[in-house]
N, C-alpha and C. Protein backbone atom coordinates (compact mmCIF):
# COMPACT_ATOMS: atom_id res chain seq x y z
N UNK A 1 11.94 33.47 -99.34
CA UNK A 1 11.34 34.79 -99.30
C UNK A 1 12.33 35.75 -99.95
N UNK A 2 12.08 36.25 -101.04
CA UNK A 2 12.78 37.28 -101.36
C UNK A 2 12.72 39.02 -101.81
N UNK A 3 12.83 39.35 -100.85
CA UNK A 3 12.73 40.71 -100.36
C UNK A 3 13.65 41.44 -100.73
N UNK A 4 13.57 42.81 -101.44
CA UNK A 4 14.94 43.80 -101.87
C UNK A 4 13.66 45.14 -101.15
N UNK A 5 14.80 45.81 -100.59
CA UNK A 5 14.91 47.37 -100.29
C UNK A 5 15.46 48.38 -101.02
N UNK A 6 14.19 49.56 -101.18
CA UNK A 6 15.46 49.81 -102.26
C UNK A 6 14.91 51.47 -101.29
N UNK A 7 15.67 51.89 -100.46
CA UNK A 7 16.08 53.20 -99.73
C UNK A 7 15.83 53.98 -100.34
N UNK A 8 16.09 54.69 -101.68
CA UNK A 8 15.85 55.55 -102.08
C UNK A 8 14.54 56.17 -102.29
N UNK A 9 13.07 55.03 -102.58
CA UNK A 9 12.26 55.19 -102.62
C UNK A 9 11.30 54.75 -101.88
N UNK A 10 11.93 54.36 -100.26
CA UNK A 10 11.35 53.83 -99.36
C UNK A 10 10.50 52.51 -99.92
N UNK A 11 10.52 51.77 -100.71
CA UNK A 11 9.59 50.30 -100.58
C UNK A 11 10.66 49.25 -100.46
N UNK A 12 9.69 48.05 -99.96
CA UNK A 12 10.17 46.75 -99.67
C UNK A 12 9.50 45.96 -100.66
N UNK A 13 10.13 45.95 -101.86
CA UNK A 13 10.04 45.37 -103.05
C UNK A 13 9.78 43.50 -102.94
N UNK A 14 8.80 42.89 -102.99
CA UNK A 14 8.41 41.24 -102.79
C UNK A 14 8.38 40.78 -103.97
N UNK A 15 9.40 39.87 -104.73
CA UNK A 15 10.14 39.61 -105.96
C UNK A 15 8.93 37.96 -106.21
N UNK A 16 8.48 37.84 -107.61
CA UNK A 16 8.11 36.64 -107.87
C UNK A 16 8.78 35.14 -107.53
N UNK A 17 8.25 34.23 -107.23
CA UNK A 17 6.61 33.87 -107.32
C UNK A 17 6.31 34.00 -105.74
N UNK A 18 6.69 34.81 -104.65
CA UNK A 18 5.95 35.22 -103.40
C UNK A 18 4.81 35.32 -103.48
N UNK A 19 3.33 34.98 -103.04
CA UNK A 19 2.40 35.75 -102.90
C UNK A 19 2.04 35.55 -101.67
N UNK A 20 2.29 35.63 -100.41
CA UNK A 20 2.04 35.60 -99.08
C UNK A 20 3.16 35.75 -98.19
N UNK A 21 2.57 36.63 -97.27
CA UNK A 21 4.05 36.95 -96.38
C UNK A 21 3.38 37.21 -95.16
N UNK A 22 4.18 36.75 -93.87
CA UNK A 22 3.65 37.39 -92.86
C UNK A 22 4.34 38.36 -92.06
N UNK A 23 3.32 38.90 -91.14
CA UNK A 23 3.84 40.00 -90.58
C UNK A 23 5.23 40.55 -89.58
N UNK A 24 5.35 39.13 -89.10
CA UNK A 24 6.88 38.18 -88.74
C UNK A 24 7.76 37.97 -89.69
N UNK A 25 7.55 37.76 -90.73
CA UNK A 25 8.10 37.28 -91.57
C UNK A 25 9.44 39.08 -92.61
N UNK A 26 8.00 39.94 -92.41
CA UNK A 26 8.26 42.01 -92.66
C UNK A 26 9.45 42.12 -91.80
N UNK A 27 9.19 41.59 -90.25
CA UNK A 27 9.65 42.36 -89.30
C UNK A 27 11.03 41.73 -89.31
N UNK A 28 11.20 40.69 -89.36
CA UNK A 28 12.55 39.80 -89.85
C UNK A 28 13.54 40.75 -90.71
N UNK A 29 12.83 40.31 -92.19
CA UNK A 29 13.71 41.20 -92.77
C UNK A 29 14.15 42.64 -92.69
N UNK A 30 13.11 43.30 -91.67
CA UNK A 30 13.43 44.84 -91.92
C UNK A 30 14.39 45.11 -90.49
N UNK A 31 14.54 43.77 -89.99
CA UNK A 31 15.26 44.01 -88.51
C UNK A 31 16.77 43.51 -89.47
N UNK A 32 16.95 42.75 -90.64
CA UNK A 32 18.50 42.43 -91.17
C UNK A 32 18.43 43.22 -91.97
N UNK A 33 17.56 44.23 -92.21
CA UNK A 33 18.50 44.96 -93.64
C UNK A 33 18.56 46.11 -92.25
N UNK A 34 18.25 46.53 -91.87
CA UNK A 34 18.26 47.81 -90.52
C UNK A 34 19.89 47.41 -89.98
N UNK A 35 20.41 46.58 -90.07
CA UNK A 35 21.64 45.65 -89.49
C UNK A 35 22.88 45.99 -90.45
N UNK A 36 22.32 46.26 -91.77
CA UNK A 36 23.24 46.14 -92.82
C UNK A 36 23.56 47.27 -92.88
N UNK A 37 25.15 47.75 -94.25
CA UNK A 37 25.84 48.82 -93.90
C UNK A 37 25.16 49.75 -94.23
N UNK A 38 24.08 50.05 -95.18
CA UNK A 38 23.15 50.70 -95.50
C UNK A 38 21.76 51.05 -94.69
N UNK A 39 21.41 49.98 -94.40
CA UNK A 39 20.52 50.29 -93.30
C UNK A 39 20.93 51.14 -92.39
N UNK A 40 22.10 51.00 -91.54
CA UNK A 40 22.63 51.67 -90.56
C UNK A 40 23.01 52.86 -90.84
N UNK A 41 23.12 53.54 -91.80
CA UNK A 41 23.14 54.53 -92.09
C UNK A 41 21.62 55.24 -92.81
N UNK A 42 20.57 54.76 -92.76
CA UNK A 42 19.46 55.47 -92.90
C UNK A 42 18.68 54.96 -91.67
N UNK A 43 17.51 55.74 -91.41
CA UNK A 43 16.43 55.62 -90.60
C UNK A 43 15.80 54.64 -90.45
N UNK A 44 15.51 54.29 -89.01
CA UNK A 44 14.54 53.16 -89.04
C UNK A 44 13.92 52.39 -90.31
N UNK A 45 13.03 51.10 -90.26
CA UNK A 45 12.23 51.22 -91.50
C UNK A 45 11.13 50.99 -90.63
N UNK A 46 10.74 50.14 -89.64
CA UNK A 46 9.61 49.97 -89.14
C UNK A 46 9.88 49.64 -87.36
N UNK A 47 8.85 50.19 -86.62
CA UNK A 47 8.63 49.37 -85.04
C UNK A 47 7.82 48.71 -85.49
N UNK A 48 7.85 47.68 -84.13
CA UNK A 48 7.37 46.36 -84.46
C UNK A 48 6.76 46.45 -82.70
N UNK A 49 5.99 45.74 -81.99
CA UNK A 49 5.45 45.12 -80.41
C UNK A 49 4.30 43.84 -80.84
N UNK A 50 4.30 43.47 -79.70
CA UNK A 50 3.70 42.19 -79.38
C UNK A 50 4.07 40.96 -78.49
N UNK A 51 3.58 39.89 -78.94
CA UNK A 51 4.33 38.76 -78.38
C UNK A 51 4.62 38.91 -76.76
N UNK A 52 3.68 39.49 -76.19
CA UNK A 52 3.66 39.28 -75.09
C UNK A 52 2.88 38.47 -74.44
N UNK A 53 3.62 37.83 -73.24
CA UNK A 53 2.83 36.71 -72.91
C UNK A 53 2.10 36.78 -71.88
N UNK A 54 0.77 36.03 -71.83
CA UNK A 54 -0.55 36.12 -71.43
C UNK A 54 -0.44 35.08 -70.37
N UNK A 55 -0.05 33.67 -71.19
CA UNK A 55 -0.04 32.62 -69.87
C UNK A 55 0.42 32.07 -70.76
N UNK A 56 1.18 30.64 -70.31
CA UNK A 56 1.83 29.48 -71.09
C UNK A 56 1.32 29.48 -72.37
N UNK A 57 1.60 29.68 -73.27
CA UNK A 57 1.58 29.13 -74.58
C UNK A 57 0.69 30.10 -75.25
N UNK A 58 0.36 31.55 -74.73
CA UNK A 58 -0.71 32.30 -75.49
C UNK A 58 -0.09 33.95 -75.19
N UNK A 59 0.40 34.21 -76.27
CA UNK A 59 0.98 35.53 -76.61
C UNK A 59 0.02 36.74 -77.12
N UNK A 60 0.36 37.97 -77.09
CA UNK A 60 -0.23 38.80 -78.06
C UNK A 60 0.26 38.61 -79.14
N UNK A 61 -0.50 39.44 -80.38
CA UNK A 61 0.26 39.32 -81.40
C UNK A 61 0.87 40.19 -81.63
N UNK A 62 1.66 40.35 -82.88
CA UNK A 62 2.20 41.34 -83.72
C UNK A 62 1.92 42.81 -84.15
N UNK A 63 2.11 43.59 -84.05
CA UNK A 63 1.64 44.78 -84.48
C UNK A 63 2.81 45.43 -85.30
N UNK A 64 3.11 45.91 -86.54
CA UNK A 64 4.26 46.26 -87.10
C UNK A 64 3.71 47.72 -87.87
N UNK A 65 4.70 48.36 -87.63
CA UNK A 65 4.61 49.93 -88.61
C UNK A 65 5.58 50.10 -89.08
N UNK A 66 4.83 50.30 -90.51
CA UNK A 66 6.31 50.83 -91.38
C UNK A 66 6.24 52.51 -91.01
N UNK A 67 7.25 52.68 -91.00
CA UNK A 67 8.02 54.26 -90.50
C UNK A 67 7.99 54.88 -91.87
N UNK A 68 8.22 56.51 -91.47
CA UNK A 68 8.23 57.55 -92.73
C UNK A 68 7.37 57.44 -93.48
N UNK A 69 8.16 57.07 -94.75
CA UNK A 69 6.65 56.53 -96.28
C UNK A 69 7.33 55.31 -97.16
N UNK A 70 7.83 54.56 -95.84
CA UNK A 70 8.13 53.11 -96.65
C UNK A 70 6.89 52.16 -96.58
N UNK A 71 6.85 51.16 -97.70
CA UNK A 71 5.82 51.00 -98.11
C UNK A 71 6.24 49.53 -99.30
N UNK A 72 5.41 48.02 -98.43
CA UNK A 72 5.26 47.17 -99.24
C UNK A 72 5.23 47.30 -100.82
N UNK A 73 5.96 46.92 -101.71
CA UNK A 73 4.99 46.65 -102.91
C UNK A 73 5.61 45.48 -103.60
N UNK A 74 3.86 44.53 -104.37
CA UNK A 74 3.99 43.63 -104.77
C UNK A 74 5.18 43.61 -105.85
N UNK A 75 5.14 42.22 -107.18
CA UNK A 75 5.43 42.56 -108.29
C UNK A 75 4.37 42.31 -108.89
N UNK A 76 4.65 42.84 -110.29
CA UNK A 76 3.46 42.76 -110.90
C UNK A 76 2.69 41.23 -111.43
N UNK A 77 1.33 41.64 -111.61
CA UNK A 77 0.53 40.15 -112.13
C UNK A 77 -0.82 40.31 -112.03
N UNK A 78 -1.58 39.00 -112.22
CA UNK A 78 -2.84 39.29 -111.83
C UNK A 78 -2.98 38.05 -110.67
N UNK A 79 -2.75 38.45 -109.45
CA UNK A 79 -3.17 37.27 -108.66
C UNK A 79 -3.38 38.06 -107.34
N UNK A 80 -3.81 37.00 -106.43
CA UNK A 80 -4.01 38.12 -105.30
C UNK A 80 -3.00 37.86 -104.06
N UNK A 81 -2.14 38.57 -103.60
CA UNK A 81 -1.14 38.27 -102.06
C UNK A 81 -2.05 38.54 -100.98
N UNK A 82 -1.27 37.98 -100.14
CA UNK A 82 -1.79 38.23 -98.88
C UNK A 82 -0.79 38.26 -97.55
N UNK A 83 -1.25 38.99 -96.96
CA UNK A 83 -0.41 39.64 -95.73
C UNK A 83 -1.33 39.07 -94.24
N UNK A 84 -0.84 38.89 -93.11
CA UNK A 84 -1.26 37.74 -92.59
C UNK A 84 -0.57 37.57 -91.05
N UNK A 85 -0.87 36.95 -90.16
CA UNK A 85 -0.02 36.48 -89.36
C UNK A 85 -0.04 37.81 -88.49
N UNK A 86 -0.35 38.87 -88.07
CA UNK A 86 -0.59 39.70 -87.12
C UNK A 86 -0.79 41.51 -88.31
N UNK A 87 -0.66 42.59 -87.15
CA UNK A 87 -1.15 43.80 -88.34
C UNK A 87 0.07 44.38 -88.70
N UNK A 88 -0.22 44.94 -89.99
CA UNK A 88 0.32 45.35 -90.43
C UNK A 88 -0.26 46.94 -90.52
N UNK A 89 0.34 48.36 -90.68
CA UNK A 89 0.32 49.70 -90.42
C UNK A 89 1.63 50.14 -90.86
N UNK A 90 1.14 51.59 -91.41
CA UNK A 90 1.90 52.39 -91.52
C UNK A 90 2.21 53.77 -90.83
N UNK A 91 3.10 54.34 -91.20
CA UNK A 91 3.06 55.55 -90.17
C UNK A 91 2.30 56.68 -90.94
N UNK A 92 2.29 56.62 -91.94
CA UNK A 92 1.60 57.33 -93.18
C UNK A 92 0.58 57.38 -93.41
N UNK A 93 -0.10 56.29 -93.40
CA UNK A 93 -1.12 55.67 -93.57
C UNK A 93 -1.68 54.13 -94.67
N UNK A 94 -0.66 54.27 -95.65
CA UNK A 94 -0.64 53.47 -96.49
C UNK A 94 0.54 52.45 -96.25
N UNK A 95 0.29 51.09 -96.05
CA UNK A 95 1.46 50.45 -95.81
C UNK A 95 1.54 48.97 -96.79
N UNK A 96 0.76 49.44 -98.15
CA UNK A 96 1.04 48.64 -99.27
C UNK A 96 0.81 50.13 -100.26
N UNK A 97 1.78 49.82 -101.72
CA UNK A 97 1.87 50.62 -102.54
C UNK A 97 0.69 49.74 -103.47
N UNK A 98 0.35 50.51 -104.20
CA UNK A 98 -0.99 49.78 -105.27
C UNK A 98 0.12 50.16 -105.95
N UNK A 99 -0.10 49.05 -107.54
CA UNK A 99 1.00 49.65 -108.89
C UNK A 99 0.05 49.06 -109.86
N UNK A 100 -0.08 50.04 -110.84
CA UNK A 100 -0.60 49.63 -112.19
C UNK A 100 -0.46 48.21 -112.77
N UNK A 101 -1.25 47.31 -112.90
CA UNK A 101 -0.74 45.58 -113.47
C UNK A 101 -0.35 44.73 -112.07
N UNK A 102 -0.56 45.64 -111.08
CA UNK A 102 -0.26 44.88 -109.70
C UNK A 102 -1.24 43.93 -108.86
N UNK A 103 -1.04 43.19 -107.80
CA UNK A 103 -2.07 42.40 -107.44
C UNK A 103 -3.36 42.62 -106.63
N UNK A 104 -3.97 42.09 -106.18
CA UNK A 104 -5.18 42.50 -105.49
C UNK A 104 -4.56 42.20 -103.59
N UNK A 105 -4.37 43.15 -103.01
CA UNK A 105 -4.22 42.49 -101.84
C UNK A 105 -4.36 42.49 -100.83
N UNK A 106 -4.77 41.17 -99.71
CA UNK A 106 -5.67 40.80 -98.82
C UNK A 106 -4.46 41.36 -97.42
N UNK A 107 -5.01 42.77 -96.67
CA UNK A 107 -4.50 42.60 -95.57
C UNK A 107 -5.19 41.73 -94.25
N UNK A 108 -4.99 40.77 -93.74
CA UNK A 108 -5.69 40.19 -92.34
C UNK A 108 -5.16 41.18 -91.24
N UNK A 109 -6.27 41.83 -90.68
CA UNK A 109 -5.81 42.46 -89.71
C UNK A 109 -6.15 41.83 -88.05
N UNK A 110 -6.11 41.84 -87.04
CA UNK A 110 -7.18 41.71 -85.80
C UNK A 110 -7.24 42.43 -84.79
N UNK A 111 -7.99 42.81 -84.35
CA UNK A 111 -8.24 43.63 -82.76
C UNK A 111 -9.17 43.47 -82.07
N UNK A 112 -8.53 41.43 -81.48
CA UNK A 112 -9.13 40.58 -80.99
C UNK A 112 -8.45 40.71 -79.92
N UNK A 113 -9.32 40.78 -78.41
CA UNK A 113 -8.88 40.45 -77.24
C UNK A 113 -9.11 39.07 -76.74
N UNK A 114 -8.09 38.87 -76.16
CA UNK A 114 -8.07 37.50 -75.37
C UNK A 114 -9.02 37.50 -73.76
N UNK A 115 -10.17 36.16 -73.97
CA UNK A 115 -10.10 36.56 -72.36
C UNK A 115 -9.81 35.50 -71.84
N UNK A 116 -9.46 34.85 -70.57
CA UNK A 116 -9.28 33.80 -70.06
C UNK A 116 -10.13 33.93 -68.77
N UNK A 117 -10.93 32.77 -68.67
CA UNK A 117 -11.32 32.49 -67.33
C UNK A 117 -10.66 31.42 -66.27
N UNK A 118 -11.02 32.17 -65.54
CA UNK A 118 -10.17 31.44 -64.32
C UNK A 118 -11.11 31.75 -63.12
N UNK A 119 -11.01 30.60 -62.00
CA UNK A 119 -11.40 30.56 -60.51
C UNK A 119 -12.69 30.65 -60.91
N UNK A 120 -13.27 29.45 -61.80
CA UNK A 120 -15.21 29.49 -61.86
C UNK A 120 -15.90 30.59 -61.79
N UNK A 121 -14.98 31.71 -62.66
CA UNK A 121 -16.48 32.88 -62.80
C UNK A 121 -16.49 32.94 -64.63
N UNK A 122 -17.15 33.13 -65.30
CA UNK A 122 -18.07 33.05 -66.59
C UNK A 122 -18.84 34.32 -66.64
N UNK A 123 -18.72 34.44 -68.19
CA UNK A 123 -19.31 35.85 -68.25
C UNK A 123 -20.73 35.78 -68.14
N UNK A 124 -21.29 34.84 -67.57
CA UNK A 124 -22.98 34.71 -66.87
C UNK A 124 -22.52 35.05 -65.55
N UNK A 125 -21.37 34.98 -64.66
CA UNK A 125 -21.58 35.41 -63.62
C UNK A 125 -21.14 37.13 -63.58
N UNK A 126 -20.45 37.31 -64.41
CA UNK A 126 -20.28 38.94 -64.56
C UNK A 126 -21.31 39.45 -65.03
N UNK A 127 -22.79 38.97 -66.08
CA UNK A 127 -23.73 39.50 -66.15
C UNK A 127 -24.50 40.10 -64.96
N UNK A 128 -24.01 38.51 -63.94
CA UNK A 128 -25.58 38.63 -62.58
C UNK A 128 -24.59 39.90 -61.61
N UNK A 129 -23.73 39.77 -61.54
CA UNK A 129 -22.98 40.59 -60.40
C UNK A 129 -23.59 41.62 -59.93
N UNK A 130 -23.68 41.70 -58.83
CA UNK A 130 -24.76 42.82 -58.07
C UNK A 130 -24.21 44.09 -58.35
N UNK A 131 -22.82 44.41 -58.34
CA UNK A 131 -22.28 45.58 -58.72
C UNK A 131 -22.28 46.37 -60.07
N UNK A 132 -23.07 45.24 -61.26
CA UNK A 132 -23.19 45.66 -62.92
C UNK A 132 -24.72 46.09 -62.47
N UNK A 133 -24.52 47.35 -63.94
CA UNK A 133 -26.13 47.30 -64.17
C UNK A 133 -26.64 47.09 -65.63
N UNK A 134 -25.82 46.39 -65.85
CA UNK A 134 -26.12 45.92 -67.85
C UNK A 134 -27.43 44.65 -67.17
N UNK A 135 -28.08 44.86 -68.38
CA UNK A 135 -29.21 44.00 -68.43
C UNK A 135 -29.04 43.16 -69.78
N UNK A 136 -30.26 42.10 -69.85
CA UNK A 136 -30.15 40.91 -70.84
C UNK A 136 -31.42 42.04 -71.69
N UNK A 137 -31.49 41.23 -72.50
CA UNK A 137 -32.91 41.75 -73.24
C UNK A 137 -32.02 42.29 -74.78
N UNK A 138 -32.32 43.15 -74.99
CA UNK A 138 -31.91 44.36 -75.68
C UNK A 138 -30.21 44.49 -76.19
N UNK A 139 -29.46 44.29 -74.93
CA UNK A 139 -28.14 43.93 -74.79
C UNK A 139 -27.65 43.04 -75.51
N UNK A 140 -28.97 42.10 -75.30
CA UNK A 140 -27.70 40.90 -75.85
C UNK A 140 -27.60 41.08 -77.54
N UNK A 141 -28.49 41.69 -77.89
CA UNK A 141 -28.59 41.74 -79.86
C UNK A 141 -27.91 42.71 -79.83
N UNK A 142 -26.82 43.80 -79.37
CA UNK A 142 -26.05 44.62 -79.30
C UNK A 142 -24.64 43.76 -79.37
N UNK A 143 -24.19 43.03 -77.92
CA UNK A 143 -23.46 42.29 -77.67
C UNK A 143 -22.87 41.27 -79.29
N UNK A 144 -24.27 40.46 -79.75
CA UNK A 144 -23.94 39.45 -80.69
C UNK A 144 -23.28 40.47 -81.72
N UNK A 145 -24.01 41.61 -82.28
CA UNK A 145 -23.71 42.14 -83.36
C UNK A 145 -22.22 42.57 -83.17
N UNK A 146 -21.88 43.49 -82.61
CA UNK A 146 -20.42 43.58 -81.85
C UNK A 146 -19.50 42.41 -81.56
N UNK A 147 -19.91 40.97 -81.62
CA UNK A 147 -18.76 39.84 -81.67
C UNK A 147 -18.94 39.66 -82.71
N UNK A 148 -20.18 39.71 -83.76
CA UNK A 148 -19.87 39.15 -85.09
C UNK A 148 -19.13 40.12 -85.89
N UNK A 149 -19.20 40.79 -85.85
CA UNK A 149 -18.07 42.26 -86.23
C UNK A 149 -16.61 41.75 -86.10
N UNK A 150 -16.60 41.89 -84.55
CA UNK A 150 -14.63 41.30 -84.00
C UNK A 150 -14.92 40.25 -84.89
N UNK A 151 -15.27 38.85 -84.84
CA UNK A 151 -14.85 37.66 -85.36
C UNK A 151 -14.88 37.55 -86.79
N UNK A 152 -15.72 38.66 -87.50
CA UNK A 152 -15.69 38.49 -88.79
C UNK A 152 -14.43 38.65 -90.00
N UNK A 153 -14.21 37.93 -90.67
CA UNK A 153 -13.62 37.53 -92.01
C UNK A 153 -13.70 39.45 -92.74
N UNK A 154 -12.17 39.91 -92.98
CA UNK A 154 -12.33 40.80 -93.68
C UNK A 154 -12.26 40.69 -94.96
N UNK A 155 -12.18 41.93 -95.91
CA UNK A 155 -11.77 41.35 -97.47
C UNK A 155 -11.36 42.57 -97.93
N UNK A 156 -10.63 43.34 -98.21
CA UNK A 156 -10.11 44.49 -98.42
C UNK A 156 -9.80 44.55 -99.68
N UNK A 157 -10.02 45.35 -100.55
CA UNK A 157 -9.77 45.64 -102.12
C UNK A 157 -9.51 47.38 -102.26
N UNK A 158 -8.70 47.95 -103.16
CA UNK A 158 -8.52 49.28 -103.46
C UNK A 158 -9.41 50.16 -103.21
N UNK A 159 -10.89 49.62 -103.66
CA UNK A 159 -12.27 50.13 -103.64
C UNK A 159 -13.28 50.02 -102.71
N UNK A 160 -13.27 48.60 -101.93
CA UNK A 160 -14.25 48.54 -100.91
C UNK A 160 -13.52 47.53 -100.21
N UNK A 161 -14.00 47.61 -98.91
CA UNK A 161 -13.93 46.87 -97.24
C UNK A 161 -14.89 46.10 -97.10
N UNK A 162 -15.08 45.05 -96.64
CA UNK A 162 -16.04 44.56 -96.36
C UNK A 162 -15.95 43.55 -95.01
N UNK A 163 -16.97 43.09 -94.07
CA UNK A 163 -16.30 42.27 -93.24
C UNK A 163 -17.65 41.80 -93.04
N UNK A 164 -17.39 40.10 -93.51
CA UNK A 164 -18.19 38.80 -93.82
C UNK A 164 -18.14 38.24 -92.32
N UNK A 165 -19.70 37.66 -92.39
CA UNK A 165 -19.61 36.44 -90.99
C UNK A 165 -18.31 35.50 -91.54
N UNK A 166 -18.14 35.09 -90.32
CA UNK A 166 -16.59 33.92 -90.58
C UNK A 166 -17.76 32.43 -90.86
N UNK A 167 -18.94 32.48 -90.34
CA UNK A 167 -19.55 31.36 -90.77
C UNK A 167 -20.54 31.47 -92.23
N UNK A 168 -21.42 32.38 -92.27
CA UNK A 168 -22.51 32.59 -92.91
C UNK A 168 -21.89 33.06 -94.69
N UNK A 169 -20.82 33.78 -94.16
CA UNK A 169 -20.19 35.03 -95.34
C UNK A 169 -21.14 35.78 -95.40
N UNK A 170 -22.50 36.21 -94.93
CA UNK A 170 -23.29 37.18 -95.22
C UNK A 170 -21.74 38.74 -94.82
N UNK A 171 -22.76 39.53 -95.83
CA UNK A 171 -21.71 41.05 -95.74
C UNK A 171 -22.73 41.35 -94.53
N UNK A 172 -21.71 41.93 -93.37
CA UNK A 172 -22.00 42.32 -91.95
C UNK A 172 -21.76 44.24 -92.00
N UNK A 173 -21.21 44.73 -93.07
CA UNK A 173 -20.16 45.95 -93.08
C UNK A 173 -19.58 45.84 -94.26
N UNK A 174 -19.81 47.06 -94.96
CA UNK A 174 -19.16 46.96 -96.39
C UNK A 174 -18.94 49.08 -96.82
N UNK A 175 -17.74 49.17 -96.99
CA UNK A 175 -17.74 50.52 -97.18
C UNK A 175 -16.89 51.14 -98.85
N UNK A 176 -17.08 52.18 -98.83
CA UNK A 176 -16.64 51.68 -101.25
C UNK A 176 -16.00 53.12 -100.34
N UNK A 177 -14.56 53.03 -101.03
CA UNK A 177 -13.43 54.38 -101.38
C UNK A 177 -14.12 54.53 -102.79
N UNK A 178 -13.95 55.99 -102.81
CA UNK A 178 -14.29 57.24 -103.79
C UNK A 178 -13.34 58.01 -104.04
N UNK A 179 -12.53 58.24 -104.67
CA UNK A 179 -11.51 59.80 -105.23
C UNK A 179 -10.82 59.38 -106.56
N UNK A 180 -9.57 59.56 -106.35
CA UNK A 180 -8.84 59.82 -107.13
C UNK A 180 -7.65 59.79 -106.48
N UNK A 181 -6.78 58.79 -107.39
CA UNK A 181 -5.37 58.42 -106.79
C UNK A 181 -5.43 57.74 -105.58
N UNK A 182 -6.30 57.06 -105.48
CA UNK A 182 -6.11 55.64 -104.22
C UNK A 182 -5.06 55.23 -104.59
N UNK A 183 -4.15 54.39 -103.58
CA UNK A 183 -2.93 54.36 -103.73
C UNK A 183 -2.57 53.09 -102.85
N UNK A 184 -3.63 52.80 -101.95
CA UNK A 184 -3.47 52.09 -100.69
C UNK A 184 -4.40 51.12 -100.40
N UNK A 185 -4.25 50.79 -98.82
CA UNK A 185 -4.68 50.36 -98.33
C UNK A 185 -6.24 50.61 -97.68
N UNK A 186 -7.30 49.99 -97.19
CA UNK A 186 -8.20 51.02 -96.37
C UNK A 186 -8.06 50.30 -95.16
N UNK A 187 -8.05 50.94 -94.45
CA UNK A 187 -8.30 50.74 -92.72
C UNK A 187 -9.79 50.88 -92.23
N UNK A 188 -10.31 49.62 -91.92
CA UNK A 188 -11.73 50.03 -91.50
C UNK A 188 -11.57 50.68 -89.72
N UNK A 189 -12.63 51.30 -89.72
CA UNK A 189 -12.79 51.86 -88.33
C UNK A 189 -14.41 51.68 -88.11
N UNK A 190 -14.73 51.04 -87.54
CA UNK A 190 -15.96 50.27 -86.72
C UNK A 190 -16.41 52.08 -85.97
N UNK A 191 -17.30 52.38 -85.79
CA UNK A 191 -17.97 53.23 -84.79
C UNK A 191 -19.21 53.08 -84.27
């Protein structure tokens, strides 16, 4: 993995032939250059949480922010990277730089909850529970649409969002950026 910082202009420069990195992988390096004599004399570059544990062998994931207006950027080409392995965020808002001749690239994000059952109750018995008043009918084509959403396959490009069944690929959600001087990333927000 080879990664250069270059402080002055806040990015974390990802040197050829890299095209995939994960979000563990950010937080690594920005925890040894933060270490170094330079680092230590400038500001944070990113917080990082997660990895907390749920039960034997099942953690949260990753959540990482780059701080100020530091900011991934590829090198140049025509191929596509990808970022991966838990989220990635900025404090800015943009936490990949787009560059002219640069690549196309795939952030994986998730804001998937874990549930675990335990002591024989199932979410058929939290349906019946005398104390709910959610009903079947109506609900449940609410319910499906809302997991196929969480579970769905994103695809993120400069211009449009989109988020595919993970089985079907039908487009479930698809939204197109409009302006001038996109620069970034898009963050979908579900409402």
């Amino acid at each position: 993995m080879a990664l250069t910082f270059d402080h002055a202009t806040q990015r974390i420069l990802i040197s050829s032939p890299q095209t995939s990195i994960s979000v563990q992988e950010i937080v690594d390096a920005c925890r040894e250059e933060e270490a170094s004599a330079l680092g230590m004399s400038d500001a944070q570059i990113l917080s990082a949480s997660g990895k907390d544990t749920l039960d034997t062998g099942v953690t949260v994931g990753v959540t990482a922010k780059l701080l100020d207006t530091w900011q991934l950027e590829w090198w140049p080409g025509n191929y596509t990277a990808k970022i991966g392995g838990g989220n990635l965020v900025s404090e800015t808002g943009d936490a990949v730089a787009y560059v002219v001749g640069g690549p196309q690239v795939e952030i994986t994000l998730s804001a998937a909850a874990t549930i675990v059952t335990q002591g024989g109750v199932s979410p058929a018995d939290i349906w019946s529970h005398a104390g709910r008043t959610l009903t079947a009918g109506t609900k449940d084509a609410e319910i499906d649409a809302i997991k196929a959403l969480a579970e769905a396959d994103e695809e993120l490009t400069p211009t449009v969002a989109r988020k595919k069944h993970k089985d079907t690929k039908a487009v479930l959600l698809e939204k197109t950026v409009t302006g001038s001087g996109l620069t970034s990333t898009i963050t979908l927000v579900d409402t």
